[in-house]
Protein backbone atom coordinates (compact mmCIF):
# COMPACT_ATOMS: atom_id res chain seq x y z
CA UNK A 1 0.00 0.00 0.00
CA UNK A 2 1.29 3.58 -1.30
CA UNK A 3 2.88 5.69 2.09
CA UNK A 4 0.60 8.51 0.43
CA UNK A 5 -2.90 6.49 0.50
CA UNK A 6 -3.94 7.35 4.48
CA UNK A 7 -3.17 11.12 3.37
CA UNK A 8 -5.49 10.97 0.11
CA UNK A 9 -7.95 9.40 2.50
CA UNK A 10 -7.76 11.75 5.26
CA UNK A 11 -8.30 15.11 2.43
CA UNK A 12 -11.19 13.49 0.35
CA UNK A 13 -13.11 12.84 3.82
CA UNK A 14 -12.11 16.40 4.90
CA UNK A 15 -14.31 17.85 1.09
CA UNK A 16 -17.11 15.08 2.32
CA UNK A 17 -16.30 12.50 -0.38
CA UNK A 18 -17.46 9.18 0.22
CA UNK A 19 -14.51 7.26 0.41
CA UNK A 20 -14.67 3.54 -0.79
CA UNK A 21 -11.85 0.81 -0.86
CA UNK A 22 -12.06 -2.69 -2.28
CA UNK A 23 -9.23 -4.93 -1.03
CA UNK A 24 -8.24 -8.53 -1.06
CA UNK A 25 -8.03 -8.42 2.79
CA UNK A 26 -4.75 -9.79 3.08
CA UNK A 27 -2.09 -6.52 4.69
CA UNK A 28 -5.67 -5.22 6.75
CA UNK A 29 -4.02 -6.11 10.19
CA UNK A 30 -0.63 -3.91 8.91
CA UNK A 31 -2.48 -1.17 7.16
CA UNK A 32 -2.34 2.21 8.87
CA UNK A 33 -5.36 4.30 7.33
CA UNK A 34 -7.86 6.57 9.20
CA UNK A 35 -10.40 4.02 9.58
CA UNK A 36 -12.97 6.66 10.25
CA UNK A 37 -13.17 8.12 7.11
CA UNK A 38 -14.36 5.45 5.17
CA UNK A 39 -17.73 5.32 4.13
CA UNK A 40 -17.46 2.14 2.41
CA UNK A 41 -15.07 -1.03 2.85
CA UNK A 42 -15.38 -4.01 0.81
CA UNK A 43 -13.37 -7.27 0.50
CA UNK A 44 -13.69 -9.39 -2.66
CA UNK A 45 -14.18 -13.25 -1.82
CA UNK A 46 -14.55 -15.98 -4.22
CA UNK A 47 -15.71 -18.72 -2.52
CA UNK A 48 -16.88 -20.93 0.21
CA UNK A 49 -14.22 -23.16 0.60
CA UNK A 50 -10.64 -22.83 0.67
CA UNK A 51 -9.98 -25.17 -1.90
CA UNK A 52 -11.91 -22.37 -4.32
CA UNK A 53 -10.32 -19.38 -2.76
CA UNK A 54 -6.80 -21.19 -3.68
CA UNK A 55 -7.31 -21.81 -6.99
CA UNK A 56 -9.23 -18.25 -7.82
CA UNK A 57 -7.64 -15.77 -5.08
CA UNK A 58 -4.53 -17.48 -4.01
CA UNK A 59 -2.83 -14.93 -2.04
CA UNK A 60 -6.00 -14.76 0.05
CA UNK A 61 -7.26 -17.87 2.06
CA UNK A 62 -10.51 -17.81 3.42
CA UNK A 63 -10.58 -18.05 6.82
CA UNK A 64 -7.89 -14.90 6.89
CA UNK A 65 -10.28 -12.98 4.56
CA UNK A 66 -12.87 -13.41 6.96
CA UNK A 67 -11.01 -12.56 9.62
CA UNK A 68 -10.43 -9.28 8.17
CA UNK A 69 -13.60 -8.76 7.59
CA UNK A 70 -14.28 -9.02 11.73
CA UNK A 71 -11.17 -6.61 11.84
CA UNK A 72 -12.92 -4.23 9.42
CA UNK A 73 -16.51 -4.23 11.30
CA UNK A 74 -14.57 -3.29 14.27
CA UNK A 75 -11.74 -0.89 13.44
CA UNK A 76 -14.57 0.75 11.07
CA UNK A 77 -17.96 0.69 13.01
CA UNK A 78 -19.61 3.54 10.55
CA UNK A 79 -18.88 2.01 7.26
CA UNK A 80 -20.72 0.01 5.12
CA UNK A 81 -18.99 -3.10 4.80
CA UNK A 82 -19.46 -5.10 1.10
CA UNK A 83 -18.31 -8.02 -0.21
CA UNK A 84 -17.29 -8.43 -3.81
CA UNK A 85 -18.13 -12.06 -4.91
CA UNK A 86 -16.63 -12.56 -9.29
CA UNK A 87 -19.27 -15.48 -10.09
CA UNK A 88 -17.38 -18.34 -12.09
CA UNK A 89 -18.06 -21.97 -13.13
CA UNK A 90 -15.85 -22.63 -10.16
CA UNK A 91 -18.43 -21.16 -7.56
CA UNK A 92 -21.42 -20.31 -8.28
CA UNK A 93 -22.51 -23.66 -6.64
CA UNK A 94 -20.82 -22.02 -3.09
CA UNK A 95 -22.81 -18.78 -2.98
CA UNK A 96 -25.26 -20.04 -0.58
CA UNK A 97 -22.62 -21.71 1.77
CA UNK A 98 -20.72 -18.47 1.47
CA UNK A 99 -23.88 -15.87 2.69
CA UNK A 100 -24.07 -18.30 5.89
CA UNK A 101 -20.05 -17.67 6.49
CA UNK A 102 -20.46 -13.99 5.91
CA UNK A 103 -23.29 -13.81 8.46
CA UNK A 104 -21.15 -13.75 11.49
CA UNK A 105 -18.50 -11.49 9.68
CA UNK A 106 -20.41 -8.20 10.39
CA UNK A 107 -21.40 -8.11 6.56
CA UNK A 108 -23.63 -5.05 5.32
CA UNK A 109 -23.96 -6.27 1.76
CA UNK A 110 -22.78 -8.65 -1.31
CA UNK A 111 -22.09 -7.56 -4.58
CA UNK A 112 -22.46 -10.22 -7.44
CA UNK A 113 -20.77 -9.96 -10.65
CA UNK A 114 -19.88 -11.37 -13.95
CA UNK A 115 -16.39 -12.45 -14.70
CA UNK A 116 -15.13 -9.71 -17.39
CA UNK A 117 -13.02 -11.79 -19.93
CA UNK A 118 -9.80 -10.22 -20.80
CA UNK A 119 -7.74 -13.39 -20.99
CA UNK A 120 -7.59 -16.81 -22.70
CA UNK A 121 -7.10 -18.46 -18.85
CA UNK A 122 -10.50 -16.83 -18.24
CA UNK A 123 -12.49 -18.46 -21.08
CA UNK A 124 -12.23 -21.81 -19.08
CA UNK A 125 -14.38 -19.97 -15.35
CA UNK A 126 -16.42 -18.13 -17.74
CA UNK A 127 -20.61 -19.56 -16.88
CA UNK A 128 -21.42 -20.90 -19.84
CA UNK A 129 -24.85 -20.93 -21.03
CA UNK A 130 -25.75 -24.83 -20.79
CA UNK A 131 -24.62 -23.61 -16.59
CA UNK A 132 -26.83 -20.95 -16.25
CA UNK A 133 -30.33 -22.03 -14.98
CA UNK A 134 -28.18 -24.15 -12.45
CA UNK A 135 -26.63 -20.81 -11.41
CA UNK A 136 -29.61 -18.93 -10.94
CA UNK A 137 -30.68 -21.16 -9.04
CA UNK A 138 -27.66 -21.38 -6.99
CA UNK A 139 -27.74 -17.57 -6.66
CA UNK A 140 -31.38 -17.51 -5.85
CA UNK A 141 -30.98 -19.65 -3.03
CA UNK A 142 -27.95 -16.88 -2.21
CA UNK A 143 -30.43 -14.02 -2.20
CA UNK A 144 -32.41 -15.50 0.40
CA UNK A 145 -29.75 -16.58 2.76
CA UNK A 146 -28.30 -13.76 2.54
CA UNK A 147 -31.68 -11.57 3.00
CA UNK A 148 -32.10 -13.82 6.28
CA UNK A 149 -29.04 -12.37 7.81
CA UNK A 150 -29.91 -8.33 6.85
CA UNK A 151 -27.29 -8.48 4.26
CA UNK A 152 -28.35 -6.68 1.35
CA UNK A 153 -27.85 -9.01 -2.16
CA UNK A 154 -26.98 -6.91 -5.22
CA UNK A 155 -27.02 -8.34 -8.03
CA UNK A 156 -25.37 -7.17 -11.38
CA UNK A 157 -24.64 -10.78 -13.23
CA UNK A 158 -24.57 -9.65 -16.86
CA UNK A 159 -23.79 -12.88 -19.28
C-alpha cells in the first residue's frame, strides 16, 4: 500500500467524499489508514471453501479474509462493509454456503458480478450458457440466505 494512501484518504473525507476501498483483505491487520473516514469497505471473496479461494484468489485464504472482515466491522464501526463475490463456473454452486459464512463477519452487503473476460485463462471460469439455470438457481438460493441475515444481495450478473 502507497505511504501517500492514508493522506489521500484523510483530504477526500475532509471535502465530504465518500470514500470507498475494495481490497483482497490480506495486509488489513498492517495497514495504517484513518479508519474513520471510510464510508465504504469491501473485500472481494470468491468462494466458500478454501480449496476455491486457492485456486481463484490465491494470495488470500478464506478463513484470513474473513477474519479481516471481523477486523474491518470493528476498526470501522460507521462504514458500510461489502463483499465483492466474481461469479465463475468454479463457484457459483458455493454462494449459498458463502452468505451463511459472511453472516457472522459483520457483513452489510454482497455484490455479485460477472467475470469480465480479458484473458484466454478466463475463457475456461467463464458460466457458460448450458450452466446458467443451475446458477440462478444457486444464486437464488444466495439471495435469500443472505436476505435472512440483513445483508443486502446486489445483483449485477450480466452474461
Amino acid at each position: 500500500m502507497s505511504s501517500t494512501i492514508p493522506a489521500l484518504i484523510r483530504e477526500a473525507a475532509r471535502h465530504h467524499v465518500k470514500v470507498d476501498m475494495l481490497t483482497n483483505g490480506t495486509i488489513l491487520a498492517k495497514a495504517t489508514v484513518p479508519w474513520d473516514a471510510f464510508y465504504r469497505l469491501g473485500i472481494s471473496i470468491d468462494g466458500a471453501s478454501e480449496e476455491t479461494m486457492r485456486a481463484l484468489r490465491p494470495v488470500a485464504p478464506l478463513a484470513h479474509v474473513l477474519n479481516s472482515l471481523r477486523e474491518l466491522r470493528s476498526k470501522a464501526p460507521q462504514a458500510i462493509i461489502y463483499v465483492k463475490v466474481t461469479v465463475s463456473r468454479m463457484n457459483y454452486d458455493e454462494l449459498p454456503a458463502l452468505m451463511e459464512k459472511l453472516a457472522g463477519a459483520g457483513v452489510n452487503e454482497v455484490i455479485v458480478h460477472s467475470l469480465d473476460v480479458f484473458h484466454s485463462v478466463h475463457e475456461a471460469l467463464q458460466v457458460r450458457v448450458s450452466d446458467r439455470e443451475h446458477m440462478a438457481q444457486c444464486v437464488e438460493t444466495a439471495r435469500t440466505v443472505a436476505e435472512r441475515h440483513n445483508i443486502e444481495f446486489v445483483n449485477v450478473l450480466n452474461f
